[in-house]
C-alpha atoms as a PDB file:
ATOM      1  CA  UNK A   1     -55.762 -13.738  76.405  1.00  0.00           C
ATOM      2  CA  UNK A   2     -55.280 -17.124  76.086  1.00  0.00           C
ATOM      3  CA  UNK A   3     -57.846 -20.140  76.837  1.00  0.00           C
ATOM      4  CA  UNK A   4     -58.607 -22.075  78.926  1.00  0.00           C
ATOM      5  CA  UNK A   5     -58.185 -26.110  77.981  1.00  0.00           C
ATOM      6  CA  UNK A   6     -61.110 -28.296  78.398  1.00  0.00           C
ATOM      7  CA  UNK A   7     -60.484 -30.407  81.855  1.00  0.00           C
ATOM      8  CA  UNK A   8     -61.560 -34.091  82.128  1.00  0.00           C
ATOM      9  CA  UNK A   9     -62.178 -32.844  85.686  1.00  0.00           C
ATOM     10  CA  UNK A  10     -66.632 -32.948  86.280  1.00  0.00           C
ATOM     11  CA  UNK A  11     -66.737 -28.983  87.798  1.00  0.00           C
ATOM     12  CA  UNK A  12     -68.617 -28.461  91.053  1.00  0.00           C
ATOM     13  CA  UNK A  13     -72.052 -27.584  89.144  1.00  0.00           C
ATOM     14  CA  UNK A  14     -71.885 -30.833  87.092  1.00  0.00           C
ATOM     15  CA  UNK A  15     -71.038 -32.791  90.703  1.00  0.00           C
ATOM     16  CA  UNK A  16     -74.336 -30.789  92.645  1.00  0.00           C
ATOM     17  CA  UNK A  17     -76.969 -33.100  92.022  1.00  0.00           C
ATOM     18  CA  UNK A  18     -80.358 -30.841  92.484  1.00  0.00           C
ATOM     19  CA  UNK A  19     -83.154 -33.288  93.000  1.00  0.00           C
ATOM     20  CA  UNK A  20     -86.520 -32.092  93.231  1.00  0.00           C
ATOM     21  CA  UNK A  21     -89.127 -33.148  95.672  1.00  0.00           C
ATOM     22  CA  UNK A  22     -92.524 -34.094  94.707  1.00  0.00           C
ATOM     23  CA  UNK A  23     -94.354 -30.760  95.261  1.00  0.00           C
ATOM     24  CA  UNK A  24     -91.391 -29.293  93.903  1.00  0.00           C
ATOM     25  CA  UNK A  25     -91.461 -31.002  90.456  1.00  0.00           C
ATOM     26  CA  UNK A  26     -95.276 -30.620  90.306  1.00  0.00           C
ATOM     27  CA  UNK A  27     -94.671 -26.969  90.829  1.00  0.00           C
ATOM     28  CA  UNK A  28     -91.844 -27.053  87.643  1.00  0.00           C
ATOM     29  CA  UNK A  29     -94.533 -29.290  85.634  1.00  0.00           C
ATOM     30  CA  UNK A  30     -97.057 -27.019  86.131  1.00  0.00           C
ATOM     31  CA  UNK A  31     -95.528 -23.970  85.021  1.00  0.00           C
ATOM     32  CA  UNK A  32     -93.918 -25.690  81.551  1.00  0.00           C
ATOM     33  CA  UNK A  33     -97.594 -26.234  81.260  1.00  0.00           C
ATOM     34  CA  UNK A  34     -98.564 -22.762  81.472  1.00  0.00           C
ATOM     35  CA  UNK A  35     -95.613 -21.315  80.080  1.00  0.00           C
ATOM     36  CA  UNK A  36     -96.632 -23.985  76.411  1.00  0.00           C
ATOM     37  CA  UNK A  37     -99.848 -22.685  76.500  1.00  0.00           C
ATOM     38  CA  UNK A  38     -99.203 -18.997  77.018  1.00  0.00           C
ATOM     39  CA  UNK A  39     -96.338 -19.183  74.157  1.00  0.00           C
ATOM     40  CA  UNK A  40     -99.007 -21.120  71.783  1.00  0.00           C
ATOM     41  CA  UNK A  41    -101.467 -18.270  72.464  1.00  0.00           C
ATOM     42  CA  UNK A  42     -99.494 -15.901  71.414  1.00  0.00           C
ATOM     43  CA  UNK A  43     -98.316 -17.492  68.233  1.00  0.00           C
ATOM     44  CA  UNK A  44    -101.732 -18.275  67.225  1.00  0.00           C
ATOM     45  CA  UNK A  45    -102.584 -14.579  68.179  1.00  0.00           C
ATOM     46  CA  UNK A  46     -99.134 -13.597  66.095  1.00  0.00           C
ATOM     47  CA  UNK A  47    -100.713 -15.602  62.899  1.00  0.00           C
ATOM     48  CA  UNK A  48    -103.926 -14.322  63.286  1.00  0.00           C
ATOM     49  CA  UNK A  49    -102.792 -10.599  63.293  1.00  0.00           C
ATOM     50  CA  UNK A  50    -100.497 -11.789  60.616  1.00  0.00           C
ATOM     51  CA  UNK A  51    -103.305 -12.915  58.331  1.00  0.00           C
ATOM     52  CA  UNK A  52    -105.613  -9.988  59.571  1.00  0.00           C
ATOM     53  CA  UNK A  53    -102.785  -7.834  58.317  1.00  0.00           C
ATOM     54  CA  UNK A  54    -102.229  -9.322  54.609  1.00  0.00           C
ATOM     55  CA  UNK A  55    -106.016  -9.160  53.896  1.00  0.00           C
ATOM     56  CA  UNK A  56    -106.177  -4.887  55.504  1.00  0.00           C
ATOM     57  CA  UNK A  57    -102.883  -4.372  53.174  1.00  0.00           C
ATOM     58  CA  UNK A  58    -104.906  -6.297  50.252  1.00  0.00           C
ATOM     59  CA  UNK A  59    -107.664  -3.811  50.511  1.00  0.00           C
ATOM     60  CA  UNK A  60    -105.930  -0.966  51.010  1.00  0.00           C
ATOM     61  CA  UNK A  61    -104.175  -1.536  47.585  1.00  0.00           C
ATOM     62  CA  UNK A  62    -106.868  -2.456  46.099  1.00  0.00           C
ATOM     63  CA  UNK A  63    -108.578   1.402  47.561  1.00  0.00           C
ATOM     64  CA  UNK A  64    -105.544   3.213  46.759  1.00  0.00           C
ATOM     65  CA  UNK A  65    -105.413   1.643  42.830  1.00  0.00           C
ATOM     66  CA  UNK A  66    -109.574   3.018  42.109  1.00  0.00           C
ATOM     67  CA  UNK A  67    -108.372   6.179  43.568  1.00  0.00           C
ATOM     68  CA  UNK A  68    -105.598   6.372  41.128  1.00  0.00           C
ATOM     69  CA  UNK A  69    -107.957   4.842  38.320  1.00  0.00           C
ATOM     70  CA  UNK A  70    -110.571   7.965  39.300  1.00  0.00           C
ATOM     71  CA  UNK A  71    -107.763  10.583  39.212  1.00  0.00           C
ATOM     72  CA  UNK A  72    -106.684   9.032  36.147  1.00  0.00           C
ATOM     73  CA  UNK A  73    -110.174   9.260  34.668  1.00  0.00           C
ATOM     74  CA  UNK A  74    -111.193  13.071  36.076  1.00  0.00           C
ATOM     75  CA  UNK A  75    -107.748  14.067  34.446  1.00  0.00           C
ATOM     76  CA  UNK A  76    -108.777  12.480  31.136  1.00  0.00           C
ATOM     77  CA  UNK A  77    -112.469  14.115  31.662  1.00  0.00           C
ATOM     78  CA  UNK A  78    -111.027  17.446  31.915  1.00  0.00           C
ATOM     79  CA  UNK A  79    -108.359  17.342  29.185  1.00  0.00           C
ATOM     80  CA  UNK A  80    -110.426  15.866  26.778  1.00  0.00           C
ATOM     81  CA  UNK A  81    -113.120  18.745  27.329  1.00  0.00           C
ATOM     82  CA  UNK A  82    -109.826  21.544  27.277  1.00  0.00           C
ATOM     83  CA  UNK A  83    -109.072  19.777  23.638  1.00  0.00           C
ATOM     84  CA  UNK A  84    -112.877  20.496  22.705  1.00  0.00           C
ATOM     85  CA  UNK A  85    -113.279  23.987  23.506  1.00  0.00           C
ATOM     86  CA  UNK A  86    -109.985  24.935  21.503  1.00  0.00           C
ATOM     87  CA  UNK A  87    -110.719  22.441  18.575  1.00  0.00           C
ATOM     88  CA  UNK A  88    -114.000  25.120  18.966  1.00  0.00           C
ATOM     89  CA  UNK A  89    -111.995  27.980  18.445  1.00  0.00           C
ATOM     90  CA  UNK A  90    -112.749  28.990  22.432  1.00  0.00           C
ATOM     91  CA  UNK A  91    -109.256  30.144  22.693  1.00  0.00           C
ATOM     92  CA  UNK A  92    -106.815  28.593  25.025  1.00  0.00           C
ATOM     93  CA  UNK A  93    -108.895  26.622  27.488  1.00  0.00           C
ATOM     94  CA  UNK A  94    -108.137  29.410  30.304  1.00  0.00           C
ATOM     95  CA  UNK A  95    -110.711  31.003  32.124  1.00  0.00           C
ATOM     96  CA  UNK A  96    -109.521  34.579  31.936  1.00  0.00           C
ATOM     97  CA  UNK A  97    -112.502  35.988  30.337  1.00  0.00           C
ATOM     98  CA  UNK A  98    -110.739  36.851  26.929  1.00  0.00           C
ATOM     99  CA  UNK A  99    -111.514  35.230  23.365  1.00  0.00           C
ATOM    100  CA  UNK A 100    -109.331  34.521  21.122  1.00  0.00           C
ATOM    101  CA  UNK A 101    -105.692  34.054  21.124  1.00  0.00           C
ATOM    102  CA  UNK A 102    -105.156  34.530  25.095  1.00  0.00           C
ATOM    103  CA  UNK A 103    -101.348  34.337  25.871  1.00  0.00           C
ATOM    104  CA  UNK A 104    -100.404  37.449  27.652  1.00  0.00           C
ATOM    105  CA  UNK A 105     -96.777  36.744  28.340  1.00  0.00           C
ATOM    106  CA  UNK A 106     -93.420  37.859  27.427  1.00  0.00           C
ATOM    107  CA  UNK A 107     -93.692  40.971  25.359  1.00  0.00           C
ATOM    108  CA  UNK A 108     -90.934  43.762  26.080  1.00  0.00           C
ATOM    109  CA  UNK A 109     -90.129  45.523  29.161  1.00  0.00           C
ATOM    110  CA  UNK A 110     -91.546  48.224  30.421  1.00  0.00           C
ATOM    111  CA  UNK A 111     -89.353  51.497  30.578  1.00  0.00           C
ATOM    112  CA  UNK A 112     -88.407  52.726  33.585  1.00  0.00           C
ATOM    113  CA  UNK A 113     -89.224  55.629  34.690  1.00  0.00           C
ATOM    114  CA  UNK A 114     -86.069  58.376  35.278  1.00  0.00           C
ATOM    115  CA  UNK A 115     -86.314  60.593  38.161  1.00  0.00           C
ATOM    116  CA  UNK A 116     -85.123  63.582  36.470  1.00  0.00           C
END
């Protein structure tokens, strides 16, 4: 499609003159007043939620990294006191009620039975 060359020529909306009478333009004043003010509202309110938002992330971090130290130190807590009872000679650190070696794995298979 091919376009259409700029004209020199003022178009019909550039030739309508629209000229406002005086209740009229205090009418268009007013609402670019209240249209400023409700667009400032909300980007103070934007800013605010933004900052609001930074600070709840902050603590959540800060929440979620003494979790993770906590885990980190139970897990210590508990291996540490696994490492004692076999450095004890308490077997294998399982609670299956056996001394001593403990295992109970592998082994051979049992034989079937033949249904002769």
């Amino acid at each position: 499609m091919m376009k259409k060359r700029a004209s020199n020529k003022p178009t019909y909306e550039t030739k309508r003159a629209v000229v406002l009478e005086g209740t009229e333009k205090k009418i268009y004043t007013l609402m670019q007043q209240i249209n400023t003010l409700k667009n400032e509202k909300a980007l103070t309110k934007r800013l605010k939620d933004e900052q609001r938002r930074t600070v709840h992330e902050k603590k959540k971090a800060k929440e979620a990294e003494e979790e993770a130290q906590r885990r980190r130190e139970s897990k210590r807590k508990h291996f540490d006191e696994v490492a004692l009872k076999q450095s004890r000679g308490g077997g294998s650190g399982r609670s299956n009620g056996g001394g001593g070696e403990g295992g109970g794995g592998g082994g051979r298979k049992r034989a079937r039975k033949s249904d002769d």
